[in-house]
C-alpha atoms as a PDB file:
ATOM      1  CA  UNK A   1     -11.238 109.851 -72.367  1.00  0.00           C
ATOM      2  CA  UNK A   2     -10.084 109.993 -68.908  1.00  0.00           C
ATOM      3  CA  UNK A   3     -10.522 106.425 -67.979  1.00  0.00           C
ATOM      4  CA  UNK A   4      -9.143 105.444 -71.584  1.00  0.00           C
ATOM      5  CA  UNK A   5     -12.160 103.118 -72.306  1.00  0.00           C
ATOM      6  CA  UNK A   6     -12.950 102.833 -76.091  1.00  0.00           C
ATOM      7  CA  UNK A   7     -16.299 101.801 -77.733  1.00  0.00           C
ATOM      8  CA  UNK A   8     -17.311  98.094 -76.885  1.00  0.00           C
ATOM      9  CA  UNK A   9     -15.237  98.087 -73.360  1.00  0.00           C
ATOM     10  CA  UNK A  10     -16.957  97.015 -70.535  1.00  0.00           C
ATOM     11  CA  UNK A  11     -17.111  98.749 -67.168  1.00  0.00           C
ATOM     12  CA  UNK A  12     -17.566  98.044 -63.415  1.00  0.00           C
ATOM     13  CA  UNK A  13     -19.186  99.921 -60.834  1.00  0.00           C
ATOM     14  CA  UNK A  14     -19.691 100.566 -57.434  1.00  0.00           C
ATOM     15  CA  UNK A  15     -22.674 102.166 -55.411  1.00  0.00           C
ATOM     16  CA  UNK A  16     -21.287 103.149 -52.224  1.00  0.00           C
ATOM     17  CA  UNK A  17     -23.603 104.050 -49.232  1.00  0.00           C
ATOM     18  CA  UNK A  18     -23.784 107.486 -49.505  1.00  0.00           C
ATOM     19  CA  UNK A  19     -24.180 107.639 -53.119  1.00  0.00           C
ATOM     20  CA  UNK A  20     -21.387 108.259 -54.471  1.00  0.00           C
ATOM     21  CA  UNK A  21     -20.947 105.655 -57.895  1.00  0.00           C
ATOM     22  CA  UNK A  22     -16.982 104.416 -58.571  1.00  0.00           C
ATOM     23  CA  UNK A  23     -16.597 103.604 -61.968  1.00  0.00           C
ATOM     24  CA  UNK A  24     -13.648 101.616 -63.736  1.00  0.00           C
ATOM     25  CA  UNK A  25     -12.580 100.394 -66.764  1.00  0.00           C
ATOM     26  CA  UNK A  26     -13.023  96.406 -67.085  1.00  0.00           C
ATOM     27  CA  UNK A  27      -9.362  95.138 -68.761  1.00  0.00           C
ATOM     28  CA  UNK A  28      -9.431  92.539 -70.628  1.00  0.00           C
ATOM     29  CA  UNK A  29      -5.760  90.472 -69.844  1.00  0.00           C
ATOM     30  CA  UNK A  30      -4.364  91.219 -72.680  1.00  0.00           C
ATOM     31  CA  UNK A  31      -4.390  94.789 -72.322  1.00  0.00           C
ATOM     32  CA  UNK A  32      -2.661  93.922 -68.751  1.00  0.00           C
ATOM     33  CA  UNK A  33       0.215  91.935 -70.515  1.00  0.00           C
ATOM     34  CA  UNK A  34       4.006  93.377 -70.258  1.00  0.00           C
ATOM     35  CA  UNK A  35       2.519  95.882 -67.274  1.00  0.00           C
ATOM     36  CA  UNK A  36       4.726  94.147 -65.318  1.00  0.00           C
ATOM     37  CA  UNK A  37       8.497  93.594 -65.583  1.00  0.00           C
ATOM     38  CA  UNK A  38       9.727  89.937 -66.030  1.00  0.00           C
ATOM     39  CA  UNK A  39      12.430  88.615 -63.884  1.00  0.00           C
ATOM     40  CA  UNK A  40      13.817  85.323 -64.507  1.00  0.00           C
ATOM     41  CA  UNK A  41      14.644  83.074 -61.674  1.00  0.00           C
ATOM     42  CA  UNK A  42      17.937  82.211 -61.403  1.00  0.00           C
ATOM     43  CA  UNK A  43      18.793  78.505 -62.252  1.00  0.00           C
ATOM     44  CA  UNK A  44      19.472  76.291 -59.217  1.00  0.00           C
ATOM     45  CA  UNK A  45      21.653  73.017 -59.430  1.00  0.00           C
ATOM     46  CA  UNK A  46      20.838  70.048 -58.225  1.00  0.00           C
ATOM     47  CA  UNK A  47      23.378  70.144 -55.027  1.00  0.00           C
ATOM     48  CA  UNK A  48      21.665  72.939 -54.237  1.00  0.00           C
ATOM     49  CA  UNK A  49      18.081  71.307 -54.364  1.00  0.00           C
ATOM     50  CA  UNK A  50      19.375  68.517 -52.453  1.00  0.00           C
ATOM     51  CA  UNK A  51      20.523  70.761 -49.811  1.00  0.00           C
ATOM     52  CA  UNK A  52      17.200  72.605 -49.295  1.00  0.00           C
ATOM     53  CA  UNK A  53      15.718  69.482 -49.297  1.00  0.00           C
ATOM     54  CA  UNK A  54      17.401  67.924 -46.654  1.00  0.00           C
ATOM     55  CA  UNK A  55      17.495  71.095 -44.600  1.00  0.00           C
ATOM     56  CA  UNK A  56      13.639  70.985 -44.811  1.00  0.00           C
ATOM     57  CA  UNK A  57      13.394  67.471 -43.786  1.00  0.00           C
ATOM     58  CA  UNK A  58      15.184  67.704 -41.067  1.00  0.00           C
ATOM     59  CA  UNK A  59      13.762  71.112 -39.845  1.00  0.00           C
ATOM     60  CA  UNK A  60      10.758  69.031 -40.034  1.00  0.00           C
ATOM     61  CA  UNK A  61      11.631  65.897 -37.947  1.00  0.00           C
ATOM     62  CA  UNK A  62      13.152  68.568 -35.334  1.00  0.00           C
ATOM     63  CA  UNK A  63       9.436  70.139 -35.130  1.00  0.00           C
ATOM     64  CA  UNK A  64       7.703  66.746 -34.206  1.00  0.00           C
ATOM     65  CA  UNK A  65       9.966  66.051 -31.791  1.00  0.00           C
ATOM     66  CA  UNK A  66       9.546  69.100 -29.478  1.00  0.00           C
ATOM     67  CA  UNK A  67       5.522  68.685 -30.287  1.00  0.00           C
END
């Protein structure tokens, strides 16, 4: 009851070296789904891909010159 397994789930385990056994519950994903909350990404526009793009590129053409 404590580990909230139900007849059929599957388990892991872990022998450690001084004995002691760890046992927990195997989830299958779909018991995992919604655990976490969603956030959508905000949408970017294309001036601002542009931007970071040619920020990047020439962030990058600066670092193989001082190589």
């Amino acid at each position: 009851e404590h580990l909230g397994l139900r007849p059929g789930d599957r388990v892991k385990f872990f022998v450690h070296p001084d004995g002691s056994v760890v046992l927990l519950p195997k989830l299958p994903l779909s018991r995992l789904r919604g655990i976490l909350r969603q956030t959508r990404p905000k949408p970017v526009t294309l001036k601002a891909m542009e931007e970071a793009v040619s920020s990047g590129v020439a962030g990058n053409a600066r670092r193989r010159k001082e190589k």
